[in-house]
N, C-alpha and C. Protein backbone atom coordinates (compact mmCIF):
# COMPACT_ATOMS: atom_id res chain seq x y z
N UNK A 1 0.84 -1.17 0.00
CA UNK A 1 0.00 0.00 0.00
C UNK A 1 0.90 1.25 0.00
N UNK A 2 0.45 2.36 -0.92
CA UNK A 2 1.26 3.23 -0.83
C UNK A 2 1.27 4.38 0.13
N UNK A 3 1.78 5.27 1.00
CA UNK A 3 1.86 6.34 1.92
C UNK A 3 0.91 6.94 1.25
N UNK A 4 -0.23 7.38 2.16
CA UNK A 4 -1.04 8.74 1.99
C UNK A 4 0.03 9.67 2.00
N UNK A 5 -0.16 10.75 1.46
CA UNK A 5 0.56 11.87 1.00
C UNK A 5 -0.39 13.09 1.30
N UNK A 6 0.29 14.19 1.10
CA UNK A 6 -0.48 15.62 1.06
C UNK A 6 -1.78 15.55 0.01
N UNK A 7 -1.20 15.10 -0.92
CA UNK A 7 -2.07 15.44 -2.13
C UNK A 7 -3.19 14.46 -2.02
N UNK A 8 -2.94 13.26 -1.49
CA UNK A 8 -4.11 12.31 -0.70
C UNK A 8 -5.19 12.71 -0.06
N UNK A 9 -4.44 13.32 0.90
CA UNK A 9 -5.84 13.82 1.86
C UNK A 9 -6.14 15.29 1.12
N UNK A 10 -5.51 15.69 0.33
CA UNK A 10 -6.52 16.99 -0.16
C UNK A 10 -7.64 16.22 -0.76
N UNK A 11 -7.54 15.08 -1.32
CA UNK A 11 -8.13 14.32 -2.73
C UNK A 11 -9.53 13.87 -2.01
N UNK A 12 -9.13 13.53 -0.33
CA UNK A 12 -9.81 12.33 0.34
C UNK A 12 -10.99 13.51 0.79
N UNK A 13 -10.13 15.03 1.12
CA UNK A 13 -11.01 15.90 1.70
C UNK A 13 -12.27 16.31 0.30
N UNK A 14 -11.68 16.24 -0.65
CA UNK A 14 -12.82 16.53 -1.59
C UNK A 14 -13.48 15.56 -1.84
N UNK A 15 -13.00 15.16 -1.71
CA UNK A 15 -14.36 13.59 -2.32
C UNK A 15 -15.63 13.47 -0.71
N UNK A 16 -15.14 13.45 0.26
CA UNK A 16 -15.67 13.41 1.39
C UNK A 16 -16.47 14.97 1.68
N UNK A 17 -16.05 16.19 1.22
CA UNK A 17 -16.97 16.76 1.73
C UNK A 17 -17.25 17.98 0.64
N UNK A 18 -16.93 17.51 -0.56
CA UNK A 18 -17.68 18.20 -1.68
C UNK A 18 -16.79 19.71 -1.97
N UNK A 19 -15.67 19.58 -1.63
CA UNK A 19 -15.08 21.09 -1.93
C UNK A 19 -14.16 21.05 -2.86
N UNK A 20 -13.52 22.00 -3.36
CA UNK A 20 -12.42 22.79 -4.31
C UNK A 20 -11.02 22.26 -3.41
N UNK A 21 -10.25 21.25 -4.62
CA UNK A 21 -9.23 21.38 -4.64
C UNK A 21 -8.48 22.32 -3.79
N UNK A 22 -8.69 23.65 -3.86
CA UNK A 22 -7.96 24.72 -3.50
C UNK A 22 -8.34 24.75 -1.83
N UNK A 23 -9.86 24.89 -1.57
CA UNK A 23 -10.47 24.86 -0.32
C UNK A 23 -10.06 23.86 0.47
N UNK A 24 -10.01 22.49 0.01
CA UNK A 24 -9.44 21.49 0.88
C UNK A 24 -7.63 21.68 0.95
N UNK A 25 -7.21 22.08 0.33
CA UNK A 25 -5.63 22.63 0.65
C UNK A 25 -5.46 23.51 1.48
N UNK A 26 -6.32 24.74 1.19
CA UNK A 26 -6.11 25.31 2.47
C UNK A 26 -6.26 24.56 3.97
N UNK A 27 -7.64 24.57 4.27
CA UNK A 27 -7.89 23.54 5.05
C UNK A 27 -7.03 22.73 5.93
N UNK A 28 -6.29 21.87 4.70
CA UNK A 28 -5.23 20.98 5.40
C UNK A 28 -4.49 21.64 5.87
N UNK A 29 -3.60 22.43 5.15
CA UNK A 29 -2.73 23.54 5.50
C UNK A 29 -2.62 24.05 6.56
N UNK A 30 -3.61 24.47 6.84
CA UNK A 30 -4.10 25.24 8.06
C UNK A 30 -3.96 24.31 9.44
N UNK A 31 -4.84 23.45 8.92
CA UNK A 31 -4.59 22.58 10.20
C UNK A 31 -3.57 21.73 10.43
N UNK A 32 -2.94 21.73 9.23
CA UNK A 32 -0.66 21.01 10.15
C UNK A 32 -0.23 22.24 10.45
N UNK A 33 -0.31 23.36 10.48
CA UNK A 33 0.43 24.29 11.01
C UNK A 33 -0.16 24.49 11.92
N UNK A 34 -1.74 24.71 12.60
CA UNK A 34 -2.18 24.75 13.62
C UNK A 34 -1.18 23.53 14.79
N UNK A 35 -1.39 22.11 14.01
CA UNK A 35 -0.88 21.41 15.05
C UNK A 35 0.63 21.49 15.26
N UNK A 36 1.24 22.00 14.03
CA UNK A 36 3.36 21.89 14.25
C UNK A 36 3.16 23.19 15.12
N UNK A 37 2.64 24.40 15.38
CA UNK A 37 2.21 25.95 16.30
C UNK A 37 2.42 24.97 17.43
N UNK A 38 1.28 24.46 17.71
CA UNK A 38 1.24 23.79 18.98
C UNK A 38 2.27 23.02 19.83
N UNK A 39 2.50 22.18 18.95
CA UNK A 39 4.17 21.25 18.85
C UNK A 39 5.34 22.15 19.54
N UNK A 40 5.55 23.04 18.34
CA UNK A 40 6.59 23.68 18.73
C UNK A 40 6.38 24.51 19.99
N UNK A 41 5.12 24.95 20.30
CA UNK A 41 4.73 25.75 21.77
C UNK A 41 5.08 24.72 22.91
N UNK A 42 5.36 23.61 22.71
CA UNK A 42 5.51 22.42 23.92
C UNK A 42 4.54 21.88 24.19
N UNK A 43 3.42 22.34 23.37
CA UNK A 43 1.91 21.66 23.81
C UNK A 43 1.96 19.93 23.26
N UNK A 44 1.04 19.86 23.67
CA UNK A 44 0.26 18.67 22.67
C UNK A 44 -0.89 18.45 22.19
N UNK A 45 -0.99 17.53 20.82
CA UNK A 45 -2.47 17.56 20.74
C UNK A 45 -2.96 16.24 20.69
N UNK A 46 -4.18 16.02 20.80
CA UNK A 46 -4.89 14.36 21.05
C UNK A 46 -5.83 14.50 19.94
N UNK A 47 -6.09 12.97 19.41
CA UNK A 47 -7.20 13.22 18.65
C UNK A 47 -7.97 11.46 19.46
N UNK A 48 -9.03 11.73 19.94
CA UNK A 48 -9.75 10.59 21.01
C UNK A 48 -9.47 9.33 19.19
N UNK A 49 -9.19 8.49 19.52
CA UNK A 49 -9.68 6.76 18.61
C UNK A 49 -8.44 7.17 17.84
N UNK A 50 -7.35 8.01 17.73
CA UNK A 50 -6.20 7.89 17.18
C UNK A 50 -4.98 7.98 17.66
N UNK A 51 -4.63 9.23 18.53
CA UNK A 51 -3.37 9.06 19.23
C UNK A 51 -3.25 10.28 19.78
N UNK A 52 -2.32 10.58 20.11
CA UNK A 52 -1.79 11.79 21.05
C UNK A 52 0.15 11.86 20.43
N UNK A 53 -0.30 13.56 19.72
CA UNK A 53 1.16 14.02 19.19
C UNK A 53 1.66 14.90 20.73
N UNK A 54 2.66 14.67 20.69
CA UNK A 54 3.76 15.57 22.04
C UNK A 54 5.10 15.61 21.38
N UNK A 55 5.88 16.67 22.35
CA UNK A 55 7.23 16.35 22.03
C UNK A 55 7.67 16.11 23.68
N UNK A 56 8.94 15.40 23.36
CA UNK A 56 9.70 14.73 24.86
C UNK A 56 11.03 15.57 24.99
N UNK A 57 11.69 15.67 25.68
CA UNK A 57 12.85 16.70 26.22
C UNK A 57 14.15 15.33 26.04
N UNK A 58 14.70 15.41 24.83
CA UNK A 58 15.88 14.19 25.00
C UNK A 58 17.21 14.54 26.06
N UNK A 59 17.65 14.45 27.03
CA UNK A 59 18.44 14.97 28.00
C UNK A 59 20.06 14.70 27.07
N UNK A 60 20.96 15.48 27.58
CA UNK A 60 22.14 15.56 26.46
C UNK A 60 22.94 14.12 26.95
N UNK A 61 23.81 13.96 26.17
CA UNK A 61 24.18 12.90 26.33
C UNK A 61 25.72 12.90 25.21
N UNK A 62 26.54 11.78 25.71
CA UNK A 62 28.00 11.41 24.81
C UNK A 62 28.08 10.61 23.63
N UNK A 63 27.99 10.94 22.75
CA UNK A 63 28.06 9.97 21.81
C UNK A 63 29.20 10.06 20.80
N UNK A 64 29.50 9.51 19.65
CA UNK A 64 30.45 9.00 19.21
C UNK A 64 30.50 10.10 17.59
N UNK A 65 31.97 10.28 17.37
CA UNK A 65 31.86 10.85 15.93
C UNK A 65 32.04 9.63 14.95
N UNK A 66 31.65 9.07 14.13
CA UNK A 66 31.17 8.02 13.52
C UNK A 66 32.54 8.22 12.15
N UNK A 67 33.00 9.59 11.94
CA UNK A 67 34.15 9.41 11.19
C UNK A 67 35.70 8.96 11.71
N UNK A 68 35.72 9.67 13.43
CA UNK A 68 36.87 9.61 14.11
C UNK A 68 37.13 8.90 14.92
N UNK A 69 35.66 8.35 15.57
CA UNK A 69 35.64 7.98 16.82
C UNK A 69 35.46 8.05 17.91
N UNK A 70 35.76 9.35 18.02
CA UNK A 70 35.97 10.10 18.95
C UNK A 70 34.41 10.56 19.71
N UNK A 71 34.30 10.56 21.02
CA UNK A 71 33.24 11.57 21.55
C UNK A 71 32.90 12.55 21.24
N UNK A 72 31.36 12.86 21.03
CA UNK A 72 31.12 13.79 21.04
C UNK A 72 29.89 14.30 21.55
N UNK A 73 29.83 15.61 22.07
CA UNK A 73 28.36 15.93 23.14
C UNK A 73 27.64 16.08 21.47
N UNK A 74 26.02 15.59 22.77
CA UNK A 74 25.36 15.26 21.58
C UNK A 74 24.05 16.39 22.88
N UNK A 75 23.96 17.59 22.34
CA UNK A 75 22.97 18.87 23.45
C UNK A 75 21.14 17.83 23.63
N UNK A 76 21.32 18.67 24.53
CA UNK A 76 19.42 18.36 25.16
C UNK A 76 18.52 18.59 24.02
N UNK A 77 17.67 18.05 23.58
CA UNK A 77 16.69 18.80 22.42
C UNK A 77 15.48 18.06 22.62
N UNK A 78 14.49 18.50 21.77
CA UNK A 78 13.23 18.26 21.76
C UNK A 78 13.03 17.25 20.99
N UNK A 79 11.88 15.79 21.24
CA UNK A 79 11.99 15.32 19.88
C UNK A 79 10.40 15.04 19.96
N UNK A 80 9.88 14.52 18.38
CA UNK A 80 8.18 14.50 18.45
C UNK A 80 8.27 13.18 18.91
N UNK A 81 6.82 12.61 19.59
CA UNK A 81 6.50 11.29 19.73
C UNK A 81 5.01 11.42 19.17
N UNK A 82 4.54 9.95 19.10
CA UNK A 82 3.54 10.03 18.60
C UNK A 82 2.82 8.99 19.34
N UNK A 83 1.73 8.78 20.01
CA UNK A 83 0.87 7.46 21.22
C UNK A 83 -0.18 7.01 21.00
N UNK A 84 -0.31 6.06 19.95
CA UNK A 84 -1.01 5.23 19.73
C UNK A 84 -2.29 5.35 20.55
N UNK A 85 -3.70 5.75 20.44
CA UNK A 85 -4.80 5.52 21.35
C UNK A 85 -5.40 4.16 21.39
N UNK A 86 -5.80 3.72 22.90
CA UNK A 86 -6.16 1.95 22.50
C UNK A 86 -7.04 1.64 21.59
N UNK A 87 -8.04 2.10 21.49
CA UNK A 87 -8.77 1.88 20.10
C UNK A 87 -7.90 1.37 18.30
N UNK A 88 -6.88 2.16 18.41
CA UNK A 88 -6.13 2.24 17.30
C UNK A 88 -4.98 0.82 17.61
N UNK A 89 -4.90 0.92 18.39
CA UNK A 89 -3.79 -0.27 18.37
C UNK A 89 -4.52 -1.33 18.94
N UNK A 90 -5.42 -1.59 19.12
CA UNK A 90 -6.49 -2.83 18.49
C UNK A 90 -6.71 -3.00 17.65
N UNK A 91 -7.23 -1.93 16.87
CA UNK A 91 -7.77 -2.11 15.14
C UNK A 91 -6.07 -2.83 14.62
N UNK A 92 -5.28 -2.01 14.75
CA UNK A 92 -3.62 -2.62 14.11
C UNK A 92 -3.50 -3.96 14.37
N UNK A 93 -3.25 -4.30 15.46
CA UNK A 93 -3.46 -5.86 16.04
C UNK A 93 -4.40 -6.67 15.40
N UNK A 94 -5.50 -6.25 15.40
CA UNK A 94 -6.70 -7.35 14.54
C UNK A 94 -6.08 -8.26 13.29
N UNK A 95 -6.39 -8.80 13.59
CA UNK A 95 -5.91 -10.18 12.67
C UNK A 95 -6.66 -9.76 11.39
C-alpha cells in the first residue's frame, strides 16, 4: 500500500466533503500548522480513537563521531513522539 501523501488527503477531503481542490488545501494547510504551532509551543495535541502528538525533552548525552571515533556531546533537544490511542492499536493488532 502506498503512503497517503499531502495530495491524498486533499483528494480524500474533496471527495468526502464536496469542496475545491484549493479549499481542501487550504484547510489541510491550516490545520498542520495549527498542530506543528502547537508542537513547537511544547503543547500537545490528542485526537480521542487515534493518538496523542507531544514532544519529549531528549536529555544531552556522549556519543560518538562516527568518522573519528571520537566523543562527542550530543545537546538536550526536543523530539516528536507520537501514542497510539487503544482503540487504534487494536484495530492494528486485529488479525
Amino acid at each position: 500500500m502506498e503512503p497517503l501523501t499531502r495530495r491524498g488527503l486533499v483528494d480524500r477531503l474533496r471527495g468526502r466533503l464536496g469542496l475545491s481542490a484549493r479549499e481542501a488545501g487550504i484547510i489541510l494547510g491550516d490545520f498542520l500548522e495549527i498542530l506543528a504551532d502547537q508542537l513547537a509551543a511544547g503543547g500537545a495535541v490528542s485526537f480521542r480513537g487515534l493518538g496523542r502528538f507531544e514532544t519529549r525533552l531528549s536529555p544531552p548525552r556522549t556519543g560518538r563521531n562516527p568518522a573519528t571515533g571520537r566523543p562527542a556531546p550530543i545537546p538536550a533537544r526536543r523530539r516528536p513522539v507520537f501514542i497510539l490511542s487503544p482503540e487504534l492499536r487494536r484495530r492494528l493488532l486485529k488479525p
